[in-house]
Structures are given as structure tokens and as C-alpha cells.
C-alpha atoms as a PDB file:
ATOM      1  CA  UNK A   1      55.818  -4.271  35.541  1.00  0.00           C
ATOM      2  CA  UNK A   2      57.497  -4.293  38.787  1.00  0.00           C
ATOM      3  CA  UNK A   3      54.026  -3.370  40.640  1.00  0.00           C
ATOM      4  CA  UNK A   4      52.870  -6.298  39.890  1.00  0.00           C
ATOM      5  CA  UNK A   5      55.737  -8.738  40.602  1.00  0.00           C
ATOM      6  CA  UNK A   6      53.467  -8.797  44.417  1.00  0.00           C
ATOM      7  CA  UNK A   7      49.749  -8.672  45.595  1.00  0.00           C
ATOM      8  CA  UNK A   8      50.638  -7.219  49.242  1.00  0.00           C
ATOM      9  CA  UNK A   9      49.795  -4.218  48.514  1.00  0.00           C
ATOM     10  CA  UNK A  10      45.885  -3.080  48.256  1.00  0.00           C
ATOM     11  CA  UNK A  11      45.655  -2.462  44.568  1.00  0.00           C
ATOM     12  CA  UNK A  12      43.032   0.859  44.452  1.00  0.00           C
ATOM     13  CA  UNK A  13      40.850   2.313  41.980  1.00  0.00           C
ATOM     14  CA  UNK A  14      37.836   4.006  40.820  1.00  0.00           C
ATOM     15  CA  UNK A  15      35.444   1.224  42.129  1.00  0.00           C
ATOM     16  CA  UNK A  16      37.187   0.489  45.890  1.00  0.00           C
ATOM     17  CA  UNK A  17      39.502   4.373  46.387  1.00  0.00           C
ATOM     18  CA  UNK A  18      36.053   5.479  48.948  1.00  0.00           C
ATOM     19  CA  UNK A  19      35.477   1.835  50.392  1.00  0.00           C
ATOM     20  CA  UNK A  20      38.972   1.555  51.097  1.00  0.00           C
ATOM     21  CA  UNK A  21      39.787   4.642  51.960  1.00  0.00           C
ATOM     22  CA  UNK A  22      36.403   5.315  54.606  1.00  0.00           C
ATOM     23  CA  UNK A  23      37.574   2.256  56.091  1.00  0.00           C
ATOM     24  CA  UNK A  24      36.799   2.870  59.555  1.00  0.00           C
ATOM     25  CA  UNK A  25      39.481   1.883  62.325  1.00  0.00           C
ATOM     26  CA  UNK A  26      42.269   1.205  59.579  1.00  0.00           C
ATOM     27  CA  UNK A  27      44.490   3.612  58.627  1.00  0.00           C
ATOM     28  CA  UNK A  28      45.752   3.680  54.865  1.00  0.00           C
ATOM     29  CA  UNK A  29      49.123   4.651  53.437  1.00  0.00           C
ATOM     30  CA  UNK A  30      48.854   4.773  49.997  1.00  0.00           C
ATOM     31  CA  UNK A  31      51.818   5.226  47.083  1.00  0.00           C
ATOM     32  CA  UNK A  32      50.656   7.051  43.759  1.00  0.00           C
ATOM     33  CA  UNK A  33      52.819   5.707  40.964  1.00  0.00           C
ATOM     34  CA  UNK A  34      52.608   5.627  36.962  1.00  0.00           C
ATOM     35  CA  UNK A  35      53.818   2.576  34.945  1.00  0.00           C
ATOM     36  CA  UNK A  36      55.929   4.802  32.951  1.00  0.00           C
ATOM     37  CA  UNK A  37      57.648   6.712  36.141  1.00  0.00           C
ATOM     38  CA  UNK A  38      61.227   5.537  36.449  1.00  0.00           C
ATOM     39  CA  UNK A  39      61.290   6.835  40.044  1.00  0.00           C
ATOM     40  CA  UNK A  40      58.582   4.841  40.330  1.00  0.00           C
ATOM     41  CA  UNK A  41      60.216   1.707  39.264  1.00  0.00           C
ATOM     42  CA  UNK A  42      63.337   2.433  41.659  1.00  0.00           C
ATOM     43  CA  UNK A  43      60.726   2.457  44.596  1.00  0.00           C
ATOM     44  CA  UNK A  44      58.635  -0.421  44.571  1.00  0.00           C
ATOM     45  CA  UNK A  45      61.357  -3.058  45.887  1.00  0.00           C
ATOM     46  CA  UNK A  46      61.511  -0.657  48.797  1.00  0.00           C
ATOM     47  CA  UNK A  47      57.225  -0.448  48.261  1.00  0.00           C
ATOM     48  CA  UNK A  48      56.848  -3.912  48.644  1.00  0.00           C
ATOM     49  CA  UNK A  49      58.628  -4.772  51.447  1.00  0.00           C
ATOM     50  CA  UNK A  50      56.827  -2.481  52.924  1.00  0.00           C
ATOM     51  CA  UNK A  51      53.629  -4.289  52.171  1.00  0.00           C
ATOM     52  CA  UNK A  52      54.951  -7.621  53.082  1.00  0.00           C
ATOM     53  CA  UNK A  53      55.741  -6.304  56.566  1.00  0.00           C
ATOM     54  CA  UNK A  54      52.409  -4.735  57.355  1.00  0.00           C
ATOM     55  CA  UNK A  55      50.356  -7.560  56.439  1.00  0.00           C
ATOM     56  CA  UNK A  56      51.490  -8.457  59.902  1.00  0.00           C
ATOM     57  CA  UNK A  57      49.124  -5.380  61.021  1.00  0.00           C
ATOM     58  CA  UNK A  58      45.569  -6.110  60.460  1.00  0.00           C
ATOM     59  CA  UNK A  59      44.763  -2.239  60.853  1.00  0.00           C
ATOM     60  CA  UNK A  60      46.818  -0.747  58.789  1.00  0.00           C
ATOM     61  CA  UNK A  61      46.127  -1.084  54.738  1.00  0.00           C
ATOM     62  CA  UNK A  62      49.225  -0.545  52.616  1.00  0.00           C
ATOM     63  CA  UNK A  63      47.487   0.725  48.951  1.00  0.00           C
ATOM     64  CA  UNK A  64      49.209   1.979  45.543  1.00  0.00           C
ATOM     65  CA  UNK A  65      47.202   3.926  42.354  1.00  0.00           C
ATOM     66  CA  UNK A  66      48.099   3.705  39.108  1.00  0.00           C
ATOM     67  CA  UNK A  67      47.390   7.608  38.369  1.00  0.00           C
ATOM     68  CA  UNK A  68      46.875   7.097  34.716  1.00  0.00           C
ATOM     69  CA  UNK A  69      44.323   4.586  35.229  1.00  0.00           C
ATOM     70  CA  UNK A  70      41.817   6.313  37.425  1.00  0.00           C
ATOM     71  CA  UNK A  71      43.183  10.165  36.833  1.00  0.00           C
ATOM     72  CA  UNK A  72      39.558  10.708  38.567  1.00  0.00           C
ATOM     73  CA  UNK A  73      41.069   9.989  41.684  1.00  0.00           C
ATOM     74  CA  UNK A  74      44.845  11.577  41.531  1.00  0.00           C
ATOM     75  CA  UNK A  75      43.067  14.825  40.312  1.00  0.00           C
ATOM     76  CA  UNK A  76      40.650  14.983  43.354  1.00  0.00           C
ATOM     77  CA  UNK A  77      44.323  14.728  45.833  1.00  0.00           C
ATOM     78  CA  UNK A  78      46.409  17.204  45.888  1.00  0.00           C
ATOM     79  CA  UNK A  79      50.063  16.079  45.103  1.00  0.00           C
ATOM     80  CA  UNK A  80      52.872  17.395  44.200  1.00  0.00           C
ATOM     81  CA  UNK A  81      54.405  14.954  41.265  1.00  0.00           C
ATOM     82  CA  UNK A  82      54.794  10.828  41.574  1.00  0.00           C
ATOM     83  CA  UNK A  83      55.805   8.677  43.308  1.00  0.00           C
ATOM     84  CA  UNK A  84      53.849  10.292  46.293  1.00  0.00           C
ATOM     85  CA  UNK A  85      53.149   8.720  49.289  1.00  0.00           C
ATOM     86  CA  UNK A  86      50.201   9.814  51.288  1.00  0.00           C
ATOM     87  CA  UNK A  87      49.040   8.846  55.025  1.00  0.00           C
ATOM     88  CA  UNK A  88      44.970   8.436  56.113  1.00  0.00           C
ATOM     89  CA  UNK A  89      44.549   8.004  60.103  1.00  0.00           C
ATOM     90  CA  UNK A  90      41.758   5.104  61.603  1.00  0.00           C
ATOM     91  CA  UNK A  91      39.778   8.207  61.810  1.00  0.00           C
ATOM     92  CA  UNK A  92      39.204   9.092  58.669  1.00  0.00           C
ATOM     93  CA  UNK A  93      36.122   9.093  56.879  1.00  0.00           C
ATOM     94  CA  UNK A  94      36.728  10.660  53.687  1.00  0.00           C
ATOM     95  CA  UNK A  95      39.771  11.062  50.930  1.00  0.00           C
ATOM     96  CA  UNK A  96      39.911  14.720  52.231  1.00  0.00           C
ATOM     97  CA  UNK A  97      43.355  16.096  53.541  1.00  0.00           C
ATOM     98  CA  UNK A  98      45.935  13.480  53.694  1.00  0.00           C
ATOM     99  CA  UNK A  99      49.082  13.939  55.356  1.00  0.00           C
ATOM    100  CA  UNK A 100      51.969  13.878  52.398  1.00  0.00           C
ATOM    101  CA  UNK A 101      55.034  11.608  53.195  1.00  0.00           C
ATOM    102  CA  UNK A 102      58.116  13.592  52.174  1.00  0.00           C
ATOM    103  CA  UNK A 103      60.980  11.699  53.913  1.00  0.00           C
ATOM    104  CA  UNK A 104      63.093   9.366  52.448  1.00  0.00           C
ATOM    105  CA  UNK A 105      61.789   6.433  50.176  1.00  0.00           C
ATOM    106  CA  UNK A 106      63.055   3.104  52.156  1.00  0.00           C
ATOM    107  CA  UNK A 107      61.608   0.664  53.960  1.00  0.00           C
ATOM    108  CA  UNK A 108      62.668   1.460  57.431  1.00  0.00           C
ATOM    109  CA  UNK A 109      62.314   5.297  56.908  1.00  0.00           C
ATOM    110  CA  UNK A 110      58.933   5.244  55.867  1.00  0.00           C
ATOM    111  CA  UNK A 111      58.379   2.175  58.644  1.00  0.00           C
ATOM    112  CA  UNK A 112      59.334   4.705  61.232  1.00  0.00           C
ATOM    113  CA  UNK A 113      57.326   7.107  60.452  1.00  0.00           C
ATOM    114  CA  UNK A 114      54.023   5.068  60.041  1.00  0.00           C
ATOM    115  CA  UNK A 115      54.478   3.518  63.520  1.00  0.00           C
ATOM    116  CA  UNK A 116      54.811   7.040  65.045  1.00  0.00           C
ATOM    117  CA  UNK A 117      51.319   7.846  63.756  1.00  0.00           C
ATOM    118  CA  UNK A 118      49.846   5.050  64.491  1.00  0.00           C
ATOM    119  CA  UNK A 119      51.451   3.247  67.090  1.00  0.00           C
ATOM    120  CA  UNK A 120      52.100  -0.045  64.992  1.00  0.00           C
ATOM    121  CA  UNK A 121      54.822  -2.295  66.383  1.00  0.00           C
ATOM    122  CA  UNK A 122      55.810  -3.864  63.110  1.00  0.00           C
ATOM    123  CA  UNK A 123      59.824  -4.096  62.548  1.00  0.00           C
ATOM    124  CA  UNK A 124      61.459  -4.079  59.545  1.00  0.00           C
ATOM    125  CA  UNK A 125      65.517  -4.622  58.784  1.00  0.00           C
ATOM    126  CA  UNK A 126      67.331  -1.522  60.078  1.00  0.00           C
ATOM    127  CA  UNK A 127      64.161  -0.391  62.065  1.00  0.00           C
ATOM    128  CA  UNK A 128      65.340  -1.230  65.774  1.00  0.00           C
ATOM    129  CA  UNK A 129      68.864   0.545  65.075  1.00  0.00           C
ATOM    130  CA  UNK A 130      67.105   3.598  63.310  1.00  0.00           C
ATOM    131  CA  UNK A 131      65.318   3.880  66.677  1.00  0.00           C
ATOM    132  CA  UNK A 132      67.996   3.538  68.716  1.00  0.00           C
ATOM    133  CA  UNK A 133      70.069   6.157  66.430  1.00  0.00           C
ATOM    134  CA  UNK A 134      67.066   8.383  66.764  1.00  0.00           C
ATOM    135  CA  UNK A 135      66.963   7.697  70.324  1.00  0.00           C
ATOM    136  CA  UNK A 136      70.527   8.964  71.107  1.00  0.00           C
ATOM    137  CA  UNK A 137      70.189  12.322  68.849  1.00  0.00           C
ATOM    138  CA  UNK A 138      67.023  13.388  70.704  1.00  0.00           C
ATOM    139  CA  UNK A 139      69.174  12.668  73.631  1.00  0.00           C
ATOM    140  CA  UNK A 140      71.552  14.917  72.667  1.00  0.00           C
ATOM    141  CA  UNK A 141      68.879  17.512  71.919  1.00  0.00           C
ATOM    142  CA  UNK A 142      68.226  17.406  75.158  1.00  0.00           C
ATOM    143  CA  UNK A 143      71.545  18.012  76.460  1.00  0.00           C
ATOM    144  CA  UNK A 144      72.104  20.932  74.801  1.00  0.00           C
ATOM    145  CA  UNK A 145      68.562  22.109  74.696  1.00  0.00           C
ATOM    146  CA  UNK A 146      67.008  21.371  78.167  1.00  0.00           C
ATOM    147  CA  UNK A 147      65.422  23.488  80.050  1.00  0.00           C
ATOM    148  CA  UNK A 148      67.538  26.419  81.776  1.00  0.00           C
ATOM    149  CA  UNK A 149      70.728  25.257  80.082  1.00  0.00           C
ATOM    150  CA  UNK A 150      73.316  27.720  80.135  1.00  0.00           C
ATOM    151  CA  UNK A 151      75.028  26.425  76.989  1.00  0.00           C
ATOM    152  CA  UNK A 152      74.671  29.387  74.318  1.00  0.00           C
ATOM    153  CA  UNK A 153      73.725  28.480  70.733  1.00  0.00           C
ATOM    154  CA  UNK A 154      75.880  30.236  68.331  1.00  0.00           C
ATOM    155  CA  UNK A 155      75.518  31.569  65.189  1.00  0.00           C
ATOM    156  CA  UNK A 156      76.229  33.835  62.471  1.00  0.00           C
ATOM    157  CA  UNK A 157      73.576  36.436  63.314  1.00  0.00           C
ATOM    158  CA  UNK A 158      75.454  38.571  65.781  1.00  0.00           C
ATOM    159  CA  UNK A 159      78.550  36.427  65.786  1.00  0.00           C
ATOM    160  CA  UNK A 160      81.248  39.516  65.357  1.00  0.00           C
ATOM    161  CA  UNK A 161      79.245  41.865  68.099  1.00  0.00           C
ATOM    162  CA  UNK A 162      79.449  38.831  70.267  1.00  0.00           C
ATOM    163  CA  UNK A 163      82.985  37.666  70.013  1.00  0.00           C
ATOM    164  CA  UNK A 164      83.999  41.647  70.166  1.00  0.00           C
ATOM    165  CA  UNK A 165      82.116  42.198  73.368  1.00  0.00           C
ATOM    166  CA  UNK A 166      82.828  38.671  75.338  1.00  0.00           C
ATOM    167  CA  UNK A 167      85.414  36.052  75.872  1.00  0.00           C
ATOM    168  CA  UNK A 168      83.657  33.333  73.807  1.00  0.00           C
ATOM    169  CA  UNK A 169      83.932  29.023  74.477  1.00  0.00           C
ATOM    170  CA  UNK A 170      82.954  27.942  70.680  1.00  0.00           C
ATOM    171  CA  UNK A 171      82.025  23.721  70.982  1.00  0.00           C
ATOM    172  CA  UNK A 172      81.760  22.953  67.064  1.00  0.00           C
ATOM    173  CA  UNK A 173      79.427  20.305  66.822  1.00  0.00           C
ATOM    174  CA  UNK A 174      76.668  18.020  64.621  1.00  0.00           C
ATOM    175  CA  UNK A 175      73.818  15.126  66.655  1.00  0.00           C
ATOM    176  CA  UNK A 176      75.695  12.064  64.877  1.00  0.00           C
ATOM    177  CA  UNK A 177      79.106  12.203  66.635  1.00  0.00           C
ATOM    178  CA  UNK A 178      79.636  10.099  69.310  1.00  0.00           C
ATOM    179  CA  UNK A 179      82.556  11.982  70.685  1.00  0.00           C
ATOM    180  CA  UNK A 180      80.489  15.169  71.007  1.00  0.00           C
ATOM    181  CA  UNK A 181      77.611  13.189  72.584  1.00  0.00           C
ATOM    182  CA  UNK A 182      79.730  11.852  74.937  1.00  0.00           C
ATOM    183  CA  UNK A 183      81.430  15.375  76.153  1.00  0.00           C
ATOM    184  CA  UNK A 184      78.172  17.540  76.065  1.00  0.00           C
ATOM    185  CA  UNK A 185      77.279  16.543  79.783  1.00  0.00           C
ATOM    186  CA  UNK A 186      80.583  17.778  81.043  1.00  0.00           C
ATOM    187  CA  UNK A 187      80.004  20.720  78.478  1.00  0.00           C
ATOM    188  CA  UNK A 188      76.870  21.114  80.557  1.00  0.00           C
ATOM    189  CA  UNK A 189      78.744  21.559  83.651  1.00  0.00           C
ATOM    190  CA  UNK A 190      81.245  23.880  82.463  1.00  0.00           C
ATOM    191  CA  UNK A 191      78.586  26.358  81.308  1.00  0.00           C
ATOM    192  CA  UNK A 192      76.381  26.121  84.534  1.00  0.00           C
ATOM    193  CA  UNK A 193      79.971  26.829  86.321  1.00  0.00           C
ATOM    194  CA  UNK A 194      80.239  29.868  84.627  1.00  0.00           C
ATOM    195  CA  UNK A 195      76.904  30.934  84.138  1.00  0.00           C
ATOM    196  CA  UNK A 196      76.755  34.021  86.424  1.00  0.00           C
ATOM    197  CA  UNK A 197      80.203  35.118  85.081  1.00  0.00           C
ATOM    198  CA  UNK A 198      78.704  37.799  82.565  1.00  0.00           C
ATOM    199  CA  UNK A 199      82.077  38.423  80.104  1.00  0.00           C
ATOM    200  CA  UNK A 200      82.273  35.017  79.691  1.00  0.00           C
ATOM    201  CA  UNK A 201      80.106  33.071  77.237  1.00  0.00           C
ATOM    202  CA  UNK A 202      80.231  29.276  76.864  1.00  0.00           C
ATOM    203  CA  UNK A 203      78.722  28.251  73.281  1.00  0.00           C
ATOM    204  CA  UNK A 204      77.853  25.594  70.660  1.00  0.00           C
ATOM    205  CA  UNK A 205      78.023  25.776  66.914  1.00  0.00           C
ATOM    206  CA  UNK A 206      76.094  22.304  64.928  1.00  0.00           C
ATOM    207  CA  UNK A 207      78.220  22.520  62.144  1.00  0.00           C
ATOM    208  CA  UNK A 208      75.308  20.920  60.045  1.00  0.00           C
ATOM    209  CA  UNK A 209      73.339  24.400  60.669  1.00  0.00           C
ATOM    210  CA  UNK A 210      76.212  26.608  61.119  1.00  0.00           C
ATOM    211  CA  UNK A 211      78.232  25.205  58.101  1.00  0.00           C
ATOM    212  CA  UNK A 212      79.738  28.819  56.575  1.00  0.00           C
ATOM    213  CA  UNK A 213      80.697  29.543  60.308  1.00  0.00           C
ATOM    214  CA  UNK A 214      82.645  26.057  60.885  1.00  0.00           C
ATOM    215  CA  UNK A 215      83.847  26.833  57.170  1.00  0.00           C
ATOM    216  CA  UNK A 216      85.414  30.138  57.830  1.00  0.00           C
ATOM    217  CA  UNK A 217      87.824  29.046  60.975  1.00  0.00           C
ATOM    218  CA  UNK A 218      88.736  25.745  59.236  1.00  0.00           C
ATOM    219  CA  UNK A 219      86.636  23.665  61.296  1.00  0.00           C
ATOM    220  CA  UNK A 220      86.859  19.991  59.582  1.00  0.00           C
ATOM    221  CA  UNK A 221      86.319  17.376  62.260  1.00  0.00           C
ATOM    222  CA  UNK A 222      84.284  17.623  65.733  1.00  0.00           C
ATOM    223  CA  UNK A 223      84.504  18.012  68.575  1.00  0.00           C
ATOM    224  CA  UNK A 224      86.764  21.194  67.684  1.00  0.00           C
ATOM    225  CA  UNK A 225      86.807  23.835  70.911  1.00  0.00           C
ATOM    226  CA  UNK A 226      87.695  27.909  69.439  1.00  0.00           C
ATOM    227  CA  UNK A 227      88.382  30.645  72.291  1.00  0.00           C
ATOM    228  CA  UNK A 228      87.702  33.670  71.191  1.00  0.00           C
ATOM    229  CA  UNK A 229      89.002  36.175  73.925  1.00  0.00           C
ATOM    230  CA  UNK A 230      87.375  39.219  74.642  1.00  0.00           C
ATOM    231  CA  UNK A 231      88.149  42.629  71.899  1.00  0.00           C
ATOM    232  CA  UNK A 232      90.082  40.313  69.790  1.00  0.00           C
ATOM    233  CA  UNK A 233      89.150  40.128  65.680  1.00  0.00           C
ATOM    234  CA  UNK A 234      86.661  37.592  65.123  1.00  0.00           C
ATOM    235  CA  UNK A 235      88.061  37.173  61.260  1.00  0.00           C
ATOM    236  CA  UNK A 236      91.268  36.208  62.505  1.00  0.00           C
ATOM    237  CA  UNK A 237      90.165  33.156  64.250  1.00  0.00           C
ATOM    238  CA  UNK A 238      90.100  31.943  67.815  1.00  0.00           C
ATOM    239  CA  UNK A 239      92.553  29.590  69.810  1.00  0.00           C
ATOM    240  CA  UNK A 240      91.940  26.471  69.180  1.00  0.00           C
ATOM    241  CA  UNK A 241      92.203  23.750  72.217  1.00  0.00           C
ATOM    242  CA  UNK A 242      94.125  21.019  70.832  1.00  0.00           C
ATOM    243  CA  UNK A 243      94.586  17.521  72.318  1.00  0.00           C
ATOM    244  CA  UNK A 244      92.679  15.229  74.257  1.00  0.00           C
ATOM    245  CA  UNK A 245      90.485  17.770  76.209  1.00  0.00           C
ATOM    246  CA  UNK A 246      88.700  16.781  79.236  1.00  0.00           C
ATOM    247  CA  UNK A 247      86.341  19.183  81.808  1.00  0.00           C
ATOM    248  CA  UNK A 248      89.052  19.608  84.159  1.00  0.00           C
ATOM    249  CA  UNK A 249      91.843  21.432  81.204  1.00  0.00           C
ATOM    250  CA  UNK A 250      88.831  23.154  79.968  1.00  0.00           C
ATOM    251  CA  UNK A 251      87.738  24.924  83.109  1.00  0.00           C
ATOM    252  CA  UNK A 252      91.591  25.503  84.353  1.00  0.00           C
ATOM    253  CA  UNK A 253      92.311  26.899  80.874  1.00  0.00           C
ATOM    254  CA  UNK A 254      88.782  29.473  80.652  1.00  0.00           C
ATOM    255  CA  UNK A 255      90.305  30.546  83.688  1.00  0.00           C
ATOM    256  CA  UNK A 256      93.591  31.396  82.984  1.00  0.00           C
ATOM    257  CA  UNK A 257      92.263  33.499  79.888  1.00  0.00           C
ATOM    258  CA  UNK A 258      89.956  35.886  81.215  1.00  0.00           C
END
């Protein structure tokens, strides 16, 4: 039985789950699992490194429950199917509403997300460039998302009234290209310049959200700018700006076409 190829983990059950669990000041991520569960088997590697990196946390207990041998407990927790992974805070007093992990099952996924409830420092493999991946999407995010930005999310919804009605600047875009991240302050700019200019609308399409849209104008790599002039048919596709584009074209070009 893979569960028991390591004693890491906090093996629970009928006589400890409200001990354990009541712990006060620890907070308890616990993995339901069945010895028969092939899923299961697949995540305890992944389980137990999990464990082994914790133990480096004295307030944080990492548990696991065999659900066929104290059905007792699984039946008094809500879950959805096994393996399921379910989060207790320092606070808690009881088994009563835990939080149900629903990410992916690795290491440094589930690593992440423990330390952001409970401000552990423990690293695992992958965990510092996660962060710093997470770290540049959210900064992204922000770019496009700030406060008083004049950069127009675009979508379906509306998207023919729209391109019939205003000379459209479509930025086709998803958070993990570095090209787009690098280009979306300049993008910035280039909407602020024309944000009092009311015909003229300077937009962004994620392509992970907006897939259909990105699908109908052939849209297969990003960054990938579409002008969509004023009146014209918004099924016949827009102008795409080819080359190596840089603020400077963009704005000379906007201008020439309205």
C-alpha cells in the first residue's frame, strides 16, 4: 500500500479525527483516500512529499483517512468523491465546515495554496518559481485592470454593435505570454492617449476567455493587433498589424485610420 510506504503524514481515525482535528493553534490539511482508489494511488507520491516538507512546520498537521475504515467520519464531512483534500484553520475547534481543496494535486500547487492560508514559509521544488510566475500574471492583471484604465475589455457580448459603431484597436491576448506582458504598459499609454477620443476604442481580447472570438478571425499566436474601422463588417475580419509593432507605429497608424 503506497500510504504506508511513509509515517509523515498524521494517520487519523475514529479514536484521534476530534483530538486532532480541535487541535488548537494548528491548522490541519487532511487527504481522504481509499486503499482501493487508483486516483488515490497516483496521489500519494505527490501526498507525501507534501508531508515530508511540512514536518518542517510545527503548526501545521498534514493528516490522511482511510474512508472505509472509519466511514463514521467521511459520512459526517461533506465531500464530493476521493481523493479529497480538505483545509482546517488554527482556529478551528470542531470538524464543522472545512474548506475543500479543488486545485491541482502536486506538491507545489497544493504548497501554495496552504501557505496563503496560513502564512507558512515552507518551500517545496517548483514553489519559488510558481510564485514568481504567479507574481508576474497578477502583475499583468494589474496592467490591464487598474484602476481608471482606459484599456476596454472585449468580448463577444456586444462585439458586432461595437465594431459597427466605432473604430476598434483589438490586443489579442492570454497572462502567460511574455511578449504581451511586456507591451501592455505601452498599450496602457496608447489607450490613455486616446481616451477622450469617443469613435475610437482601444481594446483587449484574453484569448483564454475569449477563445470563439480569437477563433473566428484566425487568431493563433499573441500578441496579434485587429483594426476594425468604423461601419465596416465585423464577420469579415479586421486589419491585422503585422510586423514588429512598437507604441510609436501603433499610435501613427490609429491615426492615419480614423
Amino acid at each position: 500500500d503506497a500510504h504506508n510506504e511513509s509515517h509523515t503524514e498524521v494517520f487519523l481515525n475514529s479514536n484521534n479525527w476530534h483530538e486532532v482535528i480541535s487541535t488548537p493553534g494548528k491548522a490541519k490539511l487532511v487527504k481522504f483516500y481509499a486503499d482501493w482508489c487508483g486516483y488515490c494511488r497516483q496521489f500519494a507520491p505527490s501526498w507525501h512529499a507534501l508531508a515530508e516538507a511540512y514536518k518542517a512546520d510545527e503548526n501545521i498537521i498534514i493528516g490522511i483517512l482511510n474512508v472505509d475504515e472509519s466511514p463514521d467520519i467521511a459520512r459526517s464531512i461533506p465531500h464530493e468523491g476521493i481523493p479529497g483534500v480538505y483545509f482546517w484553520s488554527n482556529t478551528s475547534t470542531s470538524s464543522d465546515h472545512p474548506e475543500l481543496y479543488d486545485s491541482f494535486r502536486t506538491t507545489v500547487e497544493i504548497a501554495s495554496w496552504l501557505n496563503a492560508r496560513t502564512g507558512s514559509t515552507v518551500m517545496v521544488p517548483g514553489l519559488k518559481e510558481l510564485y514568481l510566475e504567479k507574481k508576474r500574471k497578477e502583475r499583468y492583471i494589474k496592467l490591464f485592470q487598474r484602476e481608471g484604465s482606459n484599456v476596454k475589455f472585449l468580448s463577444a457580448t456586444g462585439w458586432e454593435k461595437l465594431v459597427g459603431s466605432k473604430h476598434v484597436l483589438a490586443y489579442f491576448f492570454y497572462d502567460a505570454c511574455k511578449a504581451c506582458l511586456k507591451f501592455a504598459p505601452y498599450y496602457e499609454l496608447i489607450a490613455d492617449a486616446f481616451a477622450d477620443v469617443e469613435r475610437v476604442v482601444i481594446g483587449a481580447v484574453n484569448t483564454e476567455k475569449e477563445y470563439e472570438l480569437a477563433k473566428k478571425y484566425g487568431v493563433t499566436h499573441v500578441p496579434t493587433f485587429l483594426w476594425f474601422k468604423r461601419g465596416s463588417d465585423p464577420n469579415a475580419g479586421g486589419t491585422k498589424i503585422v510586423g514588429s509593432v512598437n507604441p510609436i507605429e501603433l499610435l501613427q497608424f490609429i491615426n492615419l485610420n480614423i
